[in-house]
Protein backbone atom coordinates (compact mmCIF):
# COMPACT_ATOMS: atom_id res chain seq x y z
CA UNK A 1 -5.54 11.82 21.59
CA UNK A 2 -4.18 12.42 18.20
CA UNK A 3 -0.52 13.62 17.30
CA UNK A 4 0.22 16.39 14.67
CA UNK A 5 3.47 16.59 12.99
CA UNK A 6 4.32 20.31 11.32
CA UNK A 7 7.38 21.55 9.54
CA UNK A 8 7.64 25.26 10.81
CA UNK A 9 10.39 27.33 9.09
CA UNK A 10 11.57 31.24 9.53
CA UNK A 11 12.39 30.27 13.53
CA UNK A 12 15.60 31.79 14.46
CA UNK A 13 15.72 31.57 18.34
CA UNK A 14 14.07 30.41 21.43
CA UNK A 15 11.82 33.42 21.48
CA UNK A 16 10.71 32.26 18.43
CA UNK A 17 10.16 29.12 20.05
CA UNK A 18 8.19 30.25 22.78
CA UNK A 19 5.89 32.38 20.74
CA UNK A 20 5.30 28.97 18.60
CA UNK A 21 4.32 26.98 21.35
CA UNK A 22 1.84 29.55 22.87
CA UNK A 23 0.24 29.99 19.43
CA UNK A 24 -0.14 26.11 18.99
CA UNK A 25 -1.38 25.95 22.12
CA UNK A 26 -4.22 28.48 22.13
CA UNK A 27 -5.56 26.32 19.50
CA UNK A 28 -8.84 24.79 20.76
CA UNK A 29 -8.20 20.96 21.29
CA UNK A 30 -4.55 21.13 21.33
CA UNK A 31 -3.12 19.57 24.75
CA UNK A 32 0.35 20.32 24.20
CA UNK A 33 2.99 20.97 21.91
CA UNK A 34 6.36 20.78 21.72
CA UNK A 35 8.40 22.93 19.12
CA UNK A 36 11.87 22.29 18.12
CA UNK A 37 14.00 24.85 16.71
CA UNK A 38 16.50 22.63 14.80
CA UNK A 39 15.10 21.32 12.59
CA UNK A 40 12.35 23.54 12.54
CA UNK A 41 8.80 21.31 13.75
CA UNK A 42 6.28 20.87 15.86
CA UNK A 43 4.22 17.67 17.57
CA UNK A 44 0.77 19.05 18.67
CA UNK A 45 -0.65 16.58 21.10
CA UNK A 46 -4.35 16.56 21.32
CA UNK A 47 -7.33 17.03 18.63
CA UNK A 48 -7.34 19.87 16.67
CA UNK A 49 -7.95 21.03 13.34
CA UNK A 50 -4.07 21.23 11.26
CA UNK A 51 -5.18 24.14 9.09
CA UNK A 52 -5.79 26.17 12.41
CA UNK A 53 -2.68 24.84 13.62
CA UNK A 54 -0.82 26.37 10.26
CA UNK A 55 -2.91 29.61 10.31
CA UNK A 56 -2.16 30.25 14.33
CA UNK A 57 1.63 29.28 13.68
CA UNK A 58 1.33 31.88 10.27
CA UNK A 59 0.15 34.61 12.70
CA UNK A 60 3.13 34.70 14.31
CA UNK A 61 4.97 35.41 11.32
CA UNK A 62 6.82 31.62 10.64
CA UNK A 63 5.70 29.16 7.79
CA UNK A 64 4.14 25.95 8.63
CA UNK A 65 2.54 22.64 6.87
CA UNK A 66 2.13 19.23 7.19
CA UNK A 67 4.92 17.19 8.10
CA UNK A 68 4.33 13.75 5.52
């Protein structure tokens, strides 16, 4: 199992959160992930693609990319 780090920004509450999470997780391969509002990122446990990852996160209306 691989680990994904992502920098998500334009999260303002635990809603936003929640909606995160769901997204990440309807990703095929991903596990689990956990989603943090402050500072704004995600770990995505599991093996999936990151672009999907960004584009899933992106439908939900929040910016995401690769954590360095």
């Amino acid at each position: 199992m691989s680990t994904i780090n992502l920098k998500i920004t334009g999260m303002t509450c635990e809603h936003c959160v929640r909606a995160a999470i769901k997204a990440l997780e309807g990703v095929p391969g991903v596990e689990k992930a956990e989603v943090t509002l402050t500072p704004g990122g995600a770990v995505v446990h599991g093996k999936a693609d990151p672009q999907q990852l960004i584009a899933a996160v992106r439908e939900e209306g929040y910016n995401a990319e690769m954590r360095g």
